[in-house]
C-alpha atoms as a PDB file:
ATOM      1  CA  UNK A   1       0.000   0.000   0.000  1.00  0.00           C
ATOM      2  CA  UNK A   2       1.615   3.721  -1.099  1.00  0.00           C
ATOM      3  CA  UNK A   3       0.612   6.904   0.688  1.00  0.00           C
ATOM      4  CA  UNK A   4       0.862   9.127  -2.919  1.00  0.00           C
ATOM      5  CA  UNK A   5       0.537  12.877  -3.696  1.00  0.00           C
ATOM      6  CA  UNK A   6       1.370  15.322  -6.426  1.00  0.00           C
ATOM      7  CA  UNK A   7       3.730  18.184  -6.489  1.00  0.00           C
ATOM      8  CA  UNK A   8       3.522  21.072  -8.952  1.00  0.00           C
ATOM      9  CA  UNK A   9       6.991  23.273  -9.026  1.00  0.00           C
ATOM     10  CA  UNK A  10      10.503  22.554  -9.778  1.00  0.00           C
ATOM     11  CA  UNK A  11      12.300  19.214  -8.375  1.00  0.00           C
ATOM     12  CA  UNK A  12      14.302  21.712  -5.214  1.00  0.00           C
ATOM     13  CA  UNK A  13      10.866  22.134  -3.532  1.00  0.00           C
ATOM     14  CA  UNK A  14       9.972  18.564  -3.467  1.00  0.00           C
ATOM     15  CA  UNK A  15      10.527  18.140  -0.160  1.00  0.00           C
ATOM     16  CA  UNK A  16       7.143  19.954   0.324  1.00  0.00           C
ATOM     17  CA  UNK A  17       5.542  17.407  -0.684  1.00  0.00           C
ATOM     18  CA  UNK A  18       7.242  15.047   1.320  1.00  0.00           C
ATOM     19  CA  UNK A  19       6.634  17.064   4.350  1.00  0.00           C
ATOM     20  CA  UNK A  20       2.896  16.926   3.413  1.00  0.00           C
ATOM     21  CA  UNK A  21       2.680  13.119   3.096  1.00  0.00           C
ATOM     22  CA  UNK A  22       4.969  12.169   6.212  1.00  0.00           C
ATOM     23  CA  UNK A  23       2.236  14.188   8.089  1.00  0.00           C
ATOM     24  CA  UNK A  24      -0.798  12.915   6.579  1.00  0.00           C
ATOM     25  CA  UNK A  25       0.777   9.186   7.000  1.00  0.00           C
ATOM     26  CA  UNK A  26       1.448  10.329  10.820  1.00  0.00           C
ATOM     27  CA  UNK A  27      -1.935  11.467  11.028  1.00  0.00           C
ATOM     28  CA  UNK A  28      -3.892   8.770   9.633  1.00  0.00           C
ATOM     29  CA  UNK A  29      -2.128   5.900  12.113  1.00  0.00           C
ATOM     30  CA  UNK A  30       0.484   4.856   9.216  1.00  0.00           C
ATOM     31  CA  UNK A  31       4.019   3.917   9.439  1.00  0.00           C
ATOM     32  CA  UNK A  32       6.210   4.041   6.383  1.00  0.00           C
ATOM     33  CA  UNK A  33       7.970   0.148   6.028  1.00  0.00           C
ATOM     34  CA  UNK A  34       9.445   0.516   2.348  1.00  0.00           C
ATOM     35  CA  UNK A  35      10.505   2.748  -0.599  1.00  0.00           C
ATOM     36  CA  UNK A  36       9.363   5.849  -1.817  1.00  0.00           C
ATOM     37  CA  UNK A  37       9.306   7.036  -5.147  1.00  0.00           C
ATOM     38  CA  UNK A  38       8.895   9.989  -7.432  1.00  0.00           C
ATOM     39  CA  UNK A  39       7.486   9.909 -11.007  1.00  0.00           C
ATOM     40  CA  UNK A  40       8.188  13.248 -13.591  1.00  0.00           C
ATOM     41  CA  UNK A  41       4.629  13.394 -14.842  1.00  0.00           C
ATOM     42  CA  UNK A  42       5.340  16.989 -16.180  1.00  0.00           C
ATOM     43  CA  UNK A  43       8.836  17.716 -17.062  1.00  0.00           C
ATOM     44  CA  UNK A  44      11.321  19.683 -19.925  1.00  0.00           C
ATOM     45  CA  UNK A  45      10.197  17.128 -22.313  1.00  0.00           C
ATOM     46  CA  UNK A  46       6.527  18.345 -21.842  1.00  0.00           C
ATOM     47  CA  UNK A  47       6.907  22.077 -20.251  1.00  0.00           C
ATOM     48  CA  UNK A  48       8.807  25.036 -20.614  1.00  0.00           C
ATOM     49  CA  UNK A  49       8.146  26.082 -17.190  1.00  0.00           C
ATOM     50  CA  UNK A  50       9.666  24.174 -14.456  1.00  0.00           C
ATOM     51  CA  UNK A  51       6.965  25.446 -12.139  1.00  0.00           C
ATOM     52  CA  UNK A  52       4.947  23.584 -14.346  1.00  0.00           C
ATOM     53  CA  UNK A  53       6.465  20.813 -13.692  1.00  0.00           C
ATOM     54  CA  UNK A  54       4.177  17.780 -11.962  1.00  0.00           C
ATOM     55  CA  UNK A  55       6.035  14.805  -9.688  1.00  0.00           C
ATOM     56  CA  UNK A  56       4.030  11.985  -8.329  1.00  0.00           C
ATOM     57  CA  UNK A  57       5.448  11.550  -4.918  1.00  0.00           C
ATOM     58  CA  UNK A  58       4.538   7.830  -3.100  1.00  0.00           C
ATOM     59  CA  UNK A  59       5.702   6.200  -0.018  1.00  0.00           C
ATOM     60  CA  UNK A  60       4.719   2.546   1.049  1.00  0.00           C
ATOM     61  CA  UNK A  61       3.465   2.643   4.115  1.00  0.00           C
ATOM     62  CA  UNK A  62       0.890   0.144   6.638  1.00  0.00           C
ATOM     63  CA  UNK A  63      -1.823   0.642   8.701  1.00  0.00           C
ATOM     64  CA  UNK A  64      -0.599   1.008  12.106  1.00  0.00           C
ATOM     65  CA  UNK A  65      -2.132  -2.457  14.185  1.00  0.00           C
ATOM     66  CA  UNK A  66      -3.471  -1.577  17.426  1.00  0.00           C
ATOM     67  CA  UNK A  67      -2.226  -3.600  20.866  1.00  0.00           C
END
């Protein structure tokens, strides 16, 4: 199971997004046990911008088991 979200900007503010999901996963009872990864969804081959650019940003995490 991946925790995933999406970050729109160039690849030096990623770690926004990673901020964002480590919290949510935090919040929701989740502990990361694996990878992460990031995807270029948007990038120079497809914009001119880079704060156009798009990232897919996932984590695999599990659900937290309560004692």
């Amino acid at each position: 199971m991946y925790a995933t979200t999406f970050h729109k900007g160039d690849y030096e503010t990623t770690y926004l997004a990673y901020k964002r999901l480590i919290k949510y996963i935090e919040f929701n009872n989740y502990v990361v046990v694996g990878n992460e990864y990031e995807d270029a969804l948007l990038d120079t081959c497809t914009k001119k911008s880079e704060e156009e650019y798009l990232t897919r940003v996932s984590i695999q995490v599990e659900k937290l088991k309560k004692i």
